[in-house]
C-alpha atoms as a PDB file:
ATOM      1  CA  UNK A   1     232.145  82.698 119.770  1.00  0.00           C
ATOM      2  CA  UNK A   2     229.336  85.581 119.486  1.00  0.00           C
ATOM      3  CA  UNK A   3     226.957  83.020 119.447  1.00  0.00           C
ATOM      4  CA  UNK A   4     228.240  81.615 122.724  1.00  0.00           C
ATOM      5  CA  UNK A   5     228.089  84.887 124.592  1.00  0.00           C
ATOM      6  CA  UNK A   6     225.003  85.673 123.166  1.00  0.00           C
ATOM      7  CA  UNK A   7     223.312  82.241 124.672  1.00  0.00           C
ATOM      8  CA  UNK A   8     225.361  82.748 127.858  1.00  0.00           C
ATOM      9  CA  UNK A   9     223.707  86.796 128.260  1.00  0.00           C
ATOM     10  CA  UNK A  10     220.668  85.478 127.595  1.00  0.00           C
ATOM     11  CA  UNK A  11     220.744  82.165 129.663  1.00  0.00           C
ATOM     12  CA  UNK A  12     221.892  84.897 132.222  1.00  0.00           C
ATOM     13  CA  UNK A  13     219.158  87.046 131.724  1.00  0.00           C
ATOM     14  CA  UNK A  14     216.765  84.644 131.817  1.00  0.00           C
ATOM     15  CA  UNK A  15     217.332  83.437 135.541  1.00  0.00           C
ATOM     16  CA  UNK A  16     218.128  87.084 136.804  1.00  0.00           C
ATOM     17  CA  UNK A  17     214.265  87.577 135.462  1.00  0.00           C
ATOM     18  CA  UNK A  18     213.338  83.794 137.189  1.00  0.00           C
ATOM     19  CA  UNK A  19     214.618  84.939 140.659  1.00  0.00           C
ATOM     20  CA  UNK A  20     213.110  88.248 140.858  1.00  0.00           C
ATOM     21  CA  UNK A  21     209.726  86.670 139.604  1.00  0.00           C
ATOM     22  CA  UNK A  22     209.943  84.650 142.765  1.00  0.00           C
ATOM     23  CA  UNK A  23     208.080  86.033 146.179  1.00  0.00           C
ATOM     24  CA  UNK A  24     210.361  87.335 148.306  1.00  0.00           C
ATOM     25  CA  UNK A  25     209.192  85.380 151.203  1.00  0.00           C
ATOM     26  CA  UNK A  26     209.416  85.926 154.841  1.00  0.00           C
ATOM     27  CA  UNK A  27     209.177  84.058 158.129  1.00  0.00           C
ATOM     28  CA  UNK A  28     205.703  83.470 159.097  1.00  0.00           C
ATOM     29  CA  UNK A  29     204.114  84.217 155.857  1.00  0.00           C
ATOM     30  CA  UNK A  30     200.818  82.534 155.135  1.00  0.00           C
ATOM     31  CA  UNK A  31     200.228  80.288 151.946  1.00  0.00           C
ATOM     32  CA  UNK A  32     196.807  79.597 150.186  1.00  0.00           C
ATOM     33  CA  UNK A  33     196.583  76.853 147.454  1.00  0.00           C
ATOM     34  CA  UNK A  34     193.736  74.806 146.084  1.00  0.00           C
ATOM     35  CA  UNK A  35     194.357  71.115 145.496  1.00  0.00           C
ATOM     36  CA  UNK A  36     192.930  67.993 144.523  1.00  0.00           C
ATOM     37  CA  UNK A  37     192.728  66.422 147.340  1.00  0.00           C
ATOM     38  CA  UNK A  38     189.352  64.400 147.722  1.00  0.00           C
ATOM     39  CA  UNK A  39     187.852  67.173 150.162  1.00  0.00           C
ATOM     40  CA  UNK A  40     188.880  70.076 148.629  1.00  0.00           C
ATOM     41  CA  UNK A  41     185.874  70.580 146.494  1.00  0.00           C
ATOM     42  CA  UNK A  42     183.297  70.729 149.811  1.00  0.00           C
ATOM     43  CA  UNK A  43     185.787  73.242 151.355  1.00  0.00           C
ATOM     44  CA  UNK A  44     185.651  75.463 148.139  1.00  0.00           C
ATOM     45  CA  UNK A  45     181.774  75.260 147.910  1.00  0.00           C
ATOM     46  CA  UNK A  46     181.160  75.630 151.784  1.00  0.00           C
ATOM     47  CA  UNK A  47     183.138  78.997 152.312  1.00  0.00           C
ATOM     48  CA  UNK A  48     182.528  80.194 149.163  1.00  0.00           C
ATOM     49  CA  UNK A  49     186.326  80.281 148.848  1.00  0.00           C
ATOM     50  CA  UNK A  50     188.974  79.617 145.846  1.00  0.00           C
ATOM     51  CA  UNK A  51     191.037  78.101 148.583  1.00  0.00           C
ATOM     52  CA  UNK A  52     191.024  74.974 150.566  1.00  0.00           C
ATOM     53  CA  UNK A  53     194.584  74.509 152.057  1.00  0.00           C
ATOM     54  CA  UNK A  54     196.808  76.634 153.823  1.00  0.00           C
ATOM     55  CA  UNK A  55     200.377  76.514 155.621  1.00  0.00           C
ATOM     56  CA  UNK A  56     202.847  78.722 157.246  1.00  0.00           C
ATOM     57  CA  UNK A  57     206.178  79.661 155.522  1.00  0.00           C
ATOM     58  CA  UNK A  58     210.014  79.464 157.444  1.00  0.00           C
ATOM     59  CA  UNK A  59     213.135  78.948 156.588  1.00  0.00           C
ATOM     60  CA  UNK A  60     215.501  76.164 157.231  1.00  0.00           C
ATOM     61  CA  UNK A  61     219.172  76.816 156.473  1.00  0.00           C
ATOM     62  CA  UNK A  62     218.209  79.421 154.275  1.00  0.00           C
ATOM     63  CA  UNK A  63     215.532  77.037 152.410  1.00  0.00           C
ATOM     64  CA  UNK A  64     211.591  77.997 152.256  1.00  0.00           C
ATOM     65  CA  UNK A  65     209.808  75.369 153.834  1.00  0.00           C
ATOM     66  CA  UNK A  66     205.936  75.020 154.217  1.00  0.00           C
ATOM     67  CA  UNK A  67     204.368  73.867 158.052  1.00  0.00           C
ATOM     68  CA  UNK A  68     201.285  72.382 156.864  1.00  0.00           C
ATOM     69  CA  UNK A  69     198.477  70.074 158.602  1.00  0.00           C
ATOM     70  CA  UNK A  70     198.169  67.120 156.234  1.00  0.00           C
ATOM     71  CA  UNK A  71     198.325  63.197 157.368  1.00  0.00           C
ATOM     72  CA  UNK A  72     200.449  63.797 159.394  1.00  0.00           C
ATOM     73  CA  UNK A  73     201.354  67.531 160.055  1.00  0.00           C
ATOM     74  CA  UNK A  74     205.005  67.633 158.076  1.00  0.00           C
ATOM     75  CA  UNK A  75     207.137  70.298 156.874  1.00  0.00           C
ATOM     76  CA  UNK A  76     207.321  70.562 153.007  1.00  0.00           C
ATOM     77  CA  UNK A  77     209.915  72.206 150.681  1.00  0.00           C
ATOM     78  CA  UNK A  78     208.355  74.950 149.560  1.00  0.00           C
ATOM     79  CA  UNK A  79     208.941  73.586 146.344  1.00  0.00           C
ATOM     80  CA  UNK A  80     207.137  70.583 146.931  1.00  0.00           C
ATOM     81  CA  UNK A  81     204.245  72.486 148.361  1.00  0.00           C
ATOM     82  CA  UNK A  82     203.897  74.010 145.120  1.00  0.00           C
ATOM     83  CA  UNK A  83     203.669  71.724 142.738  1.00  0.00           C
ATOM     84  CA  UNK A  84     200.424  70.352 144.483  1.00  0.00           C
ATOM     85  CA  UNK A  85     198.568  72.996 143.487  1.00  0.00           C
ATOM     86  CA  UNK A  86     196.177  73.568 141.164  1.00  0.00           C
ATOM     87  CA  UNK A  87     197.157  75.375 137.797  1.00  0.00           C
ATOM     88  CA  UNK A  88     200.163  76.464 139.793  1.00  0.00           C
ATOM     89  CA  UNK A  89     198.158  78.915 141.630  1.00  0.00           C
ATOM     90  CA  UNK A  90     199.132  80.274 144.795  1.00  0.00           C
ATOM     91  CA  UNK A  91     198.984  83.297 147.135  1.00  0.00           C
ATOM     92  CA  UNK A  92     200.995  84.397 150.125  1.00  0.00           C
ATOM     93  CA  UNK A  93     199.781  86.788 152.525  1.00  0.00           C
ATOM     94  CA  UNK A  94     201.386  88.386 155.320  1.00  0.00           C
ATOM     95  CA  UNK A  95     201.530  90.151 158.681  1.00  0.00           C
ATOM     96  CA  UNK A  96     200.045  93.842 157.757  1.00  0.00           C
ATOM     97  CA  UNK A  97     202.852  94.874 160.745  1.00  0.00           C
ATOM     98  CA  UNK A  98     205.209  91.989 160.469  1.00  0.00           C
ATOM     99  CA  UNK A  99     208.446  93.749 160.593  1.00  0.00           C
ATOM    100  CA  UNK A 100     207.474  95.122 164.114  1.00  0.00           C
ATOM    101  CA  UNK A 101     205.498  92.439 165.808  1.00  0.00           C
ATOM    102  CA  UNK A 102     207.528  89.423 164.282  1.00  0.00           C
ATOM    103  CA  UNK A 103     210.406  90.351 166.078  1.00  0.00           C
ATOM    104  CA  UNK A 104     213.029  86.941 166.504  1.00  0.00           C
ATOM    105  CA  UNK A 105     212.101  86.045 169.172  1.00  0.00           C
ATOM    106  CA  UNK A 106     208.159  85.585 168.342  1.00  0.00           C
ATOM    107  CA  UNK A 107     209.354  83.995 165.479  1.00  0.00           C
ATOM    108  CA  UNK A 108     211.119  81.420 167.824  1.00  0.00           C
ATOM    109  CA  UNK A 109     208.292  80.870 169.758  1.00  0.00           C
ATOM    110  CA  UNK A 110     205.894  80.523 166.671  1.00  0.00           C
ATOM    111  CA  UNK A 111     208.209  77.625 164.911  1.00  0.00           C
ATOM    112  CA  UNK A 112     208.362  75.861 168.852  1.00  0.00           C
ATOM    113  CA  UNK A 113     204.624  75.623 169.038  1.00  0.00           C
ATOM    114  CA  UNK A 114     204.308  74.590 165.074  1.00  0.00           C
ATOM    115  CA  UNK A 115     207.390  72.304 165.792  1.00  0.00           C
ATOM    116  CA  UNK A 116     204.750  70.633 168.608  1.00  0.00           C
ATOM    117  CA  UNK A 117     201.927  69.670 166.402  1.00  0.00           C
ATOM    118  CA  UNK A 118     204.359  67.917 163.781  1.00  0.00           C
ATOM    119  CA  UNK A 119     203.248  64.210 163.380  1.00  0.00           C
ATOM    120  CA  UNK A 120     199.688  65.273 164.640  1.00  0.00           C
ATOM    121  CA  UNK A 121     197.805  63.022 162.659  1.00  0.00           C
ATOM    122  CA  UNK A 122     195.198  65.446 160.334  1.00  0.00           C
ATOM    123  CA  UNK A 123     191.703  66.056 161.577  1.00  0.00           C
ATOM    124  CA  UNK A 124     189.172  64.726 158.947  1.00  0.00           C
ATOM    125  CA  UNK A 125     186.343  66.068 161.283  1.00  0.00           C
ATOM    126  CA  UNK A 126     187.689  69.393 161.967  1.00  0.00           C
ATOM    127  CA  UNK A 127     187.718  69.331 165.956  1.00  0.00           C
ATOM    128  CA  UNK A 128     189.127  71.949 168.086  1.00  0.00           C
ATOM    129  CA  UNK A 129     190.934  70.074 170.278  1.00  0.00           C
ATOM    130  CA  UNK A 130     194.414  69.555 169.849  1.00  0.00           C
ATOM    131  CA  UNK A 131     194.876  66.188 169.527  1.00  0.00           C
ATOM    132  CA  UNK A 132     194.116  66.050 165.495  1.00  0.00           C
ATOM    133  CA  UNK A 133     195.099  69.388 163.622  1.00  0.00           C
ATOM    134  CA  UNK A 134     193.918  70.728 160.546  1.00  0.00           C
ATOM    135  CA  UNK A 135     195.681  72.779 158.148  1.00  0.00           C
ATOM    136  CA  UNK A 136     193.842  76.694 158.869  1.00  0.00           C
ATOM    137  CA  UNK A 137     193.799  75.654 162.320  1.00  0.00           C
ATOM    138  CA  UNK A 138     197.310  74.879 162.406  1.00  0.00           C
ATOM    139  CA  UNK A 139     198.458  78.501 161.219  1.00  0.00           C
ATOM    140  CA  UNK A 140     195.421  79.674 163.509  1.00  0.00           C
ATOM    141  CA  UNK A 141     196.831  78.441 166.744  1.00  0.00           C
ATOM    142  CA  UNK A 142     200.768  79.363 165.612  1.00  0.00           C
ATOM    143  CA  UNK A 143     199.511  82.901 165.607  1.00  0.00           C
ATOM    144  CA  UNK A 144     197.617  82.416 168.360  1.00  0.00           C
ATOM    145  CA  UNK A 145     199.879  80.499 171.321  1.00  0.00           C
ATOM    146  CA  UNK A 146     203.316  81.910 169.326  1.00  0.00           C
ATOM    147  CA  UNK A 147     202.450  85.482 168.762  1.00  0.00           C
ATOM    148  CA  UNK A 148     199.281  86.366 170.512  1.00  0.00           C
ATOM    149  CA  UNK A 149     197.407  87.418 167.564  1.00  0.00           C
ATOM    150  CA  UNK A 150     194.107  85.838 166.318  1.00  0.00           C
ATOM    151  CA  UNK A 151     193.962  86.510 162.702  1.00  0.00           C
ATOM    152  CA  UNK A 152     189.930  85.543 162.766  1.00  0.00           C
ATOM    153  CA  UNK A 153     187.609  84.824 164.582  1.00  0.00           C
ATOM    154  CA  UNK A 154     186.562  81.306 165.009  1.00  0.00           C
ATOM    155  CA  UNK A 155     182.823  80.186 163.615  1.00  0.00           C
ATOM    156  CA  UNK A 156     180.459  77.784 164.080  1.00  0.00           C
ATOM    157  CA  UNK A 157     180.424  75.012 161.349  1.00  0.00           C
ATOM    158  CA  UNK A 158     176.527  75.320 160.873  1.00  0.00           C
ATOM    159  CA  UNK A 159     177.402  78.879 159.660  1.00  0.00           C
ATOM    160  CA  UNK A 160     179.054  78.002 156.585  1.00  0.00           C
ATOM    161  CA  UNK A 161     177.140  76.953 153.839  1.00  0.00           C
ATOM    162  CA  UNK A 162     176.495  73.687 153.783  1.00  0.00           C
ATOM    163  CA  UNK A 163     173.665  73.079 150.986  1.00  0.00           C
ATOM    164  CA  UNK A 164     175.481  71.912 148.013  1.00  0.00           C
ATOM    165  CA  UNK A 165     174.950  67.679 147.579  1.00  0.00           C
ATOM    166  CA  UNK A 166     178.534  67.742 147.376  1.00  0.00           C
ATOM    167  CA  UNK A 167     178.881  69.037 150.536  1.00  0.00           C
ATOM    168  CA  UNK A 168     176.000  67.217 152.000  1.00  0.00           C
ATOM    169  CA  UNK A 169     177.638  64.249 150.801  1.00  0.00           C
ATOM    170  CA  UNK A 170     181.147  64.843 152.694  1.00  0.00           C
ATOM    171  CA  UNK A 171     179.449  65.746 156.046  1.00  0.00           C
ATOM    172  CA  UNK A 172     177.387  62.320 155.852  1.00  0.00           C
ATOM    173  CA  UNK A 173     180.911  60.558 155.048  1.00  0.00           C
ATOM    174  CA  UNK A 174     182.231  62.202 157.999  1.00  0.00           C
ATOM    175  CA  UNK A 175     179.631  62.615 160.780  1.00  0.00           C
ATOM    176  CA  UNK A 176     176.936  59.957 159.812  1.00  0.00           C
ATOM    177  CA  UNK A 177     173.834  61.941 161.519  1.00  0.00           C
ATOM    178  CA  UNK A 178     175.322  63.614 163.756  1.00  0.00           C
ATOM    179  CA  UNK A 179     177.051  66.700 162.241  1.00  0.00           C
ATOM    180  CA  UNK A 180     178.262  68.572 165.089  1.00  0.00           C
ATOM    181  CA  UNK A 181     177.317  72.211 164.142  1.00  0.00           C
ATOM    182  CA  UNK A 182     178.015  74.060 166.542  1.00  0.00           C
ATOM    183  CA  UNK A 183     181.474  73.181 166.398  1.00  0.00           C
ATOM    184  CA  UNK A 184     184.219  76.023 166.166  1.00  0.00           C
ATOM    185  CA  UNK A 185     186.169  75.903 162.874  1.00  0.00           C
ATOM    186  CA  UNK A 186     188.425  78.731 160.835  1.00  0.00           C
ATOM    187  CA  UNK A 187     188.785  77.725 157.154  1.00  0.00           C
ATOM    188  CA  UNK A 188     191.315  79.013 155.051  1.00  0.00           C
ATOM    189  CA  UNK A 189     188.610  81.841 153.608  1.00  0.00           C
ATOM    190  CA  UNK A 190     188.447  83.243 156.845  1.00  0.00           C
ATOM    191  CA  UNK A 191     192.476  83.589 157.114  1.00  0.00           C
ATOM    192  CA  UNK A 192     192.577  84.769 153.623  1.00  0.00           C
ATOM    193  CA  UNK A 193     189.943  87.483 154.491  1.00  0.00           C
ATOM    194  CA  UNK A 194     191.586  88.584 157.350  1.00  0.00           C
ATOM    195  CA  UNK A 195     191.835  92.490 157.536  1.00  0.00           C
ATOM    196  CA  UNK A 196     195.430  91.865 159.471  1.00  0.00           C
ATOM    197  CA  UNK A 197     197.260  90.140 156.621  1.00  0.00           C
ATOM    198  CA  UNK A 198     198.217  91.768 153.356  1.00  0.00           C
ATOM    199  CA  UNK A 199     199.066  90.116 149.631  1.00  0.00           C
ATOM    200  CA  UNK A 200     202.842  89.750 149.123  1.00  0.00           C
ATOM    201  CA  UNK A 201     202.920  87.526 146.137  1.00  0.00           C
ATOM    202  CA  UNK A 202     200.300  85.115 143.994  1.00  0.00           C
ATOM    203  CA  UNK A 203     200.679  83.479 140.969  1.00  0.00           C
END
């Protein structure tokens, strides 16, 4: 009988310790992961970044889901998410003044404007326009059209470095000869440098 309430305490113990290990995740919260998805190598290597997918965090009926720009723009248990990425490692960052300027009703109007891009088909050549959405640009323009904020500013694509063969390589794949560099682009480095967001959890 000891031995039973023994295993039961520490069963118990063991997912009180499990729950408050877990990030304590808000609306509109910002997740980084790496994956291994063909491109994410050249992303790494052209921003210099340990990074090269990002999505936006809300809740559904209480559940953490993850609006993310991949083929086609979907919302993904958070759980799901997860499990893509690489060694398990994440990072959410946040609003620095979330609890002020994310009032409901910004909120609202950030998950209608991320609600509009779902089934977007992904942009492979990282356009601006809205017709094809990539994953930083999606949490980008949520900020942007749903809350008025730009969290960076946009740069040119001949500004990141694009040296590496591997990189070479994926432009080629992509653009042939005619890499258009003076396209505007925001990679996930530039969100996760962002001087208006702040680290709430990683793993």
């Amino acid at each position: 009988m000891r031995t039973r309430t023994a295993l039961a305490v520490a069963i118990f113990c063991t997912a009180l310790a499990a729950e408050k290990s877990r990030p304590q995740l808000k609306d509109g919260d910002i997740i980084f992961q790496t994956t291994q998805s063909s491109q994410s190598r050249a992303i790494q290597l052209a921003t210099h970044s340990r990074y090269s997918h990002v999505g936006i965090v809300y809740f559904d009926k209480r559940q953490p889901m993850v609006l993310e720009a991949v083929q086609p723009v979907r919302v993904t248990p958070l759980k799901k998410f997860l499990a893509r990425s690489v060694g398990g490692h994440y990072v959410v960052k946040r609003l620095k003044n979330a609890d002020t300027v994310l009032t409901p009703a910004v909120l609202a109007k950030m998950q209608s404007v991320g609600r509009s891009y779902i089934g977007k088909n992904y942009d492979w050549a990282f356009g601006w326009s809205d017709n094809r959405i990539y994953c930083s640009e999606l949490v980008w323009k949520i900020y942007k059209h749903g809350a008025g904020i730009e969290l960076a500013p946009t740069k040119k694509l001949r500004e990141f470095d694009l040296s590496h063969p591997a990189v070479k390589a994926k432009l080629k794949e992509r653009y042939g000869k005619r890499v258009p560099l003076d396209e505007p682009v925001v990679a996930p480095s530039q969100l996760d440098e962002s001087a208006l967001l702040e680290l709430v959890a990683e793993k």
